[in-house]
Protein backbone atom coordinates (compact mmCIF):
# COMPACT_ATOMS: atom_id res chain seq x y z
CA UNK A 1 -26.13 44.28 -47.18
CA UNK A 2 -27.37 43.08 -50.72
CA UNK A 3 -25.95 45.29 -53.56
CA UNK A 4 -29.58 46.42 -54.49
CA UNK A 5 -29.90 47.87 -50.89
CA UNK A 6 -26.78 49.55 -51.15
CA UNK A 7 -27.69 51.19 -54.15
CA UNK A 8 -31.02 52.41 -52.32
CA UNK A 9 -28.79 54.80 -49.83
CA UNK A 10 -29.15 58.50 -50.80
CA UNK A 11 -26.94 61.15 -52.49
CA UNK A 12 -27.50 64.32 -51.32
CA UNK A 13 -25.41 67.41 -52.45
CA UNK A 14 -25.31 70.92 -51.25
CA UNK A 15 -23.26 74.12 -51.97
CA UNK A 16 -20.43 74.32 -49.68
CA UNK A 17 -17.63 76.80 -49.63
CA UNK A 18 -14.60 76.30 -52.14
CA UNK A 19 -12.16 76.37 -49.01
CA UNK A 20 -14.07 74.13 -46.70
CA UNK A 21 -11.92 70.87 -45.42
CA UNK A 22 -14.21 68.46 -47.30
CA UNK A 23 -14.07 70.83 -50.58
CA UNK A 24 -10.13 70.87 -50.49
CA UNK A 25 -9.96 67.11 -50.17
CA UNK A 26 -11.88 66.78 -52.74
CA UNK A 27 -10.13 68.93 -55.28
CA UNK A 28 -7.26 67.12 -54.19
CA UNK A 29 -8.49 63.75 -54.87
CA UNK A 30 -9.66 65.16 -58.44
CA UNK A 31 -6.66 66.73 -59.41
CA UNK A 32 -4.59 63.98 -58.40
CA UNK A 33 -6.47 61.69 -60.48
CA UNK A 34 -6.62 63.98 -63.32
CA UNK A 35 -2.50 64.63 -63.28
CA UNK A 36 -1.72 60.61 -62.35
CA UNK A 37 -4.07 59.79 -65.68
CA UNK A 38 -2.48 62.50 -68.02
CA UNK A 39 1.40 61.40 -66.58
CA UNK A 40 0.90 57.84 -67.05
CA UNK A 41 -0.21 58.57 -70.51
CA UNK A 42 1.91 60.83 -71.55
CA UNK A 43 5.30 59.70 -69.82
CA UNK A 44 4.28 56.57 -67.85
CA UNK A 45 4.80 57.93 -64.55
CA UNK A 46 2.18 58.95 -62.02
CA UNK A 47 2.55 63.12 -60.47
CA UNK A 48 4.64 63.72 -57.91
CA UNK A 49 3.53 65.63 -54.75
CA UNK A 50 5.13 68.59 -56.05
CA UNK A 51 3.04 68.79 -59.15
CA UNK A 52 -0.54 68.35 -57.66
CA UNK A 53 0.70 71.25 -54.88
CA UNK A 54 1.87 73.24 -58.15
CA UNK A 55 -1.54 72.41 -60.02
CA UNK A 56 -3.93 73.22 -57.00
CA UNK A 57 -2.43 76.27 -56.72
CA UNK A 58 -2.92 77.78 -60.15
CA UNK A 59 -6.98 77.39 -59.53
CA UNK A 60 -7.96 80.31 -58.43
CA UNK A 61 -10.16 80.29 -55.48
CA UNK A 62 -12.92 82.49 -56.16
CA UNK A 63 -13.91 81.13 -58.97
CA UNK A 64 -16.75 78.85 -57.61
CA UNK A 65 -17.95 81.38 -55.28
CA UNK A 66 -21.30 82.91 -55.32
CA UNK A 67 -22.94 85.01 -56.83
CA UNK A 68 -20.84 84.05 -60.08
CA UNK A 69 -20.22 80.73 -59.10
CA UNK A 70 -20.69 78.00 -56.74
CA UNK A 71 -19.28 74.25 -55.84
CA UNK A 72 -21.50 71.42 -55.00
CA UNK A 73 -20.64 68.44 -53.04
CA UNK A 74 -21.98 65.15 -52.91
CA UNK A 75 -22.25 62.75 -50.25
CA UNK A 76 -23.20 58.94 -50.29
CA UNK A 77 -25.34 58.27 -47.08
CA UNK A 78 -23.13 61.11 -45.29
CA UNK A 79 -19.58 60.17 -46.59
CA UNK A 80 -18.19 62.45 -48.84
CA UNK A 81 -17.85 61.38 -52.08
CA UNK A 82 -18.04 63.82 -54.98
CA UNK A 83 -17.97 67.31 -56.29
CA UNK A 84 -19.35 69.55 -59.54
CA UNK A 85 -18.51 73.14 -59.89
CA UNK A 86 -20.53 75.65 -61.87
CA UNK A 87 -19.28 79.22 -63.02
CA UNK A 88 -20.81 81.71 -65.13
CA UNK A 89 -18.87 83.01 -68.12
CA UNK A 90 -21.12 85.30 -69.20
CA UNK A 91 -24.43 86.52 -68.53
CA UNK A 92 -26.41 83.17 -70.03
CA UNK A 93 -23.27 81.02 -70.24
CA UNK A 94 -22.20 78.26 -67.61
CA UNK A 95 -19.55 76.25 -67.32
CA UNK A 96 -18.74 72.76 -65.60
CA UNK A 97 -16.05 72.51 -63.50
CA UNK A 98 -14.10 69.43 -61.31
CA UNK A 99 -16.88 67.15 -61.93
CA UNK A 100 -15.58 64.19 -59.81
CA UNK A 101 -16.88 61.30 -57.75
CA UNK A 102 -14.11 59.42 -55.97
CA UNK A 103 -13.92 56.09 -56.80
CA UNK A 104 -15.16 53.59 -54.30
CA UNK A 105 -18.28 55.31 -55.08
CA UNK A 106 -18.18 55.28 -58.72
CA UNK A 107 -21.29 53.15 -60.75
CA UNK A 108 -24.15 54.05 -58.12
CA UNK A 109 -25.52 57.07 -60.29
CA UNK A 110 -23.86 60.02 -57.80
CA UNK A 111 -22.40 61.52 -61.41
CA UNK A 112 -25.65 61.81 -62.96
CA UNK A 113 -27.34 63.74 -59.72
CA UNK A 114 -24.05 65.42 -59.23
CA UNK A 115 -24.54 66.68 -63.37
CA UNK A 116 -28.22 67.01 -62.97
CA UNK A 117 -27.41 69.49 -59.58
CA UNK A 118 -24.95 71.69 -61.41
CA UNK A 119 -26.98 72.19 -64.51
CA UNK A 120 -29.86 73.09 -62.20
CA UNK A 121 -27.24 75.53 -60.66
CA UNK A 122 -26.21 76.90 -63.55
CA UNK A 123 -30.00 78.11 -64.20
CA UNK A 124 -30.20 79.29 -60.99
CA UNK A 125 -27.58 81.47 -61.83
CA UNK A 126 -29.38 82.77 -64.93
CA UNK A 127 -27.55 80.08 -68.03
CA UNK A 128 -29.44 79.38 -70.88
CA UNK A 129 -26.53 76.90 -71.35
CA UNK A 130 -23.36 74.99 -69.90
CA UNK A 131 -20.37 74.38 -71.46
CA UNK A 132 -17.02 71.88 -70.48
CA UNK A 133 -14.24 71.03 -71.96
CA UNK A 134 -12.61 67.57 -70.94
CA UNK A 135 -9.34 65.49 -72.14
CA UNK A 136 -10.42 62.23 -74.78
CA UNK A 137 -8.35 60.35 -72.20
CA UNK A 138 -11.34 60.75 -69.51
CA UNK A 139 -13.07 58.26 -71.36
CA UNK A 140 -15.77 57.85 -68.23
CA UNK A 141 -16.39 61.14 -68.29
CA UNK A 142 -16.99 61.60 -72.02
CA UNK A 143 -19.53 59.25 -72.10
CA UNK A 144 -21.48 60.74 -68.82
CA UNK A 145 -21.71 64.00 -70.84
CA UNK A 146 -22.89 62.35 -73.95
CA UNK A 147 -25.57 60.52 -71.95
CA UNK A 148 -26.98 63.43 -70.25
CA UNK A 149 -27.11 65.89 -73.44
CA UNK A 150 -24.22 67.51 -73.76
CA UNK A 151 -23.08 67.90 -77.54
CA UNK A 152 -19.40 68.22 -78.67
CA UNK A 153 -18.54 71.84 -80.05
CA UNK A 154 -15.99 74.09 -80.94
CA UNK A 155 -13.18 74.98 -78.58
CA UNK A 156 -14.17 77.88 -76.73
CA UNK A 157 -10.79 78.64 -74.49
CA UNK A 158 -7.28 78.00 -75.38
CA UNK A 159 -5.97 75.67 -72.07
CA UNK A 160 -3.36 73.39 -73.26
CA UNK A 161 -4.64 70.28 -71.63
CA UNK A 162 -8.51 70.72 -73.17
CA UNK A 163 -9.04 68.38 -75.79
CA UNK A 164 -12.74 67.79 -76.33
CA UNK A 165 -15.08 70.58 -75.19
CA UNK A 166 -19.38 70.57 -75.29
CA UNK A 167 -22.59 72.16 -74.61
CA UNK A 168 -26.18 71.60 -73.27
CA UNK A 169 -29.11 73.81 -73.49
CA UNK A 170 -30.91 74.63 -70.55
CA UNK A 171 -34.46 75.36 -72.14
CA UNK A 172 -36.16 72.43 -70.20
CA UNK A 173 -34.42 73.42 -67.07
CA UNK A 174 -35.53 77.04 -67.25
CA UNK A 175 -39.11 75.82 -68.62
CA UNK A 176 -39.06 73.36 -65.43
CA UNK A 177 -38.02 76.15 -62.79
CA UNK A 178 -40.57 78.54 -64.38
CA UNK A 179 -42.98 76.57 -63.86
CA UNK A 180 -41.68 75.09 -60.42
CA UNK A 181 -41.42 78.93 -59.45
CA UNK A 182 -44.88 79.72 -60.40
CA UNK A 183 -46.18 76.82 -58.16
CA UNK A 184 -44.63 78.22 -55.44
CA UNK A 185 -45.91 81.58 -55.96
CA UNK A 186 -42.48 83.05 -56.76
């Protein structure tokens, strides 16, 4: 198959439930990339078993769950290759969570729909914006955000491993489903 056909196969994502089999592999995959990355810059080592068990299990797992919250997975023609999770932090406040696409999958625009579903979420949900905060090691990911909108701004929470946190408006997205809405008769 030529690489331009390749890159023809759909994405698709859906909401699935934050315990779900393909939802905990996921996390797992993201969080072990996340912790290898920050350990082999900061003591040139990659985690241990023990440490992404320990990490996983300080997320809390309600926090993606409706009506406050939800996690979206993405799947390249029917293989499983991504996640976004969106949360509300207040009443017109989102915020990004374990945006991830694993990596043979990586460079065929998945992030992008993946970003464009949560941010579509996050209106959904009643956000007039979304916020993230990221580490300036996740170069990749940096660089998605700053293609897609997102501005840098002040730090917002106090986690220890945030380094770099921004913000999108959601004006076009609510003008957009207004007007999507009113279409529909809704």
């Amino acid at each position: 198959m030529s690489q331009t056909a390749a890159l023809r196969l759909p994405w698709t994502v859906s909401a699935e439930p934050w315990g779900s089999p393909d939802a905990r592999a996921l996390l797992r995959d993201y969080y072990t990339e996340v912790a290898d990355r920050y350990f082999a810059l900061h003591e040139g080592r990659r985690a241990t078993p023990e440490e992404i068990a320990e990490g996983l299990a300080e997320y809390p797992d309600d926090h993606l769950t409706p009506p406050h919250g939800v996690l979206l997975i993405a799947r390249y023609d029917d293989a499983v290759a991504g996640c976004a999770g969106v949360r509300l932090l207040d009443e017109r406040t989102a915020e990004l969570k374990q945006m991830f696409v694993r990596v043979p999958y990586r460079g065929r625009g998945g992030a992008g729909g993946l970003l464009t579903a949560a941010e579509s979420a996050a209106v959904r949900m009643g956000a007039g914006r979304i916020r993230l905060d990221t580490r300036l090691d996740l170069v990749e990911a940096i660089a998605l955000y700053r293609r897609h909108g997102f501005t840098e701004i002040p730090r917002y929470h106090d986690d220890i491993y945030a380094e770099i946190f921004f913000e999108k408006r959601l004006g076009v997205f609510e003008e957009r489903l207004g007007v999507c809405e009113e279409r529909l008769g809704g």
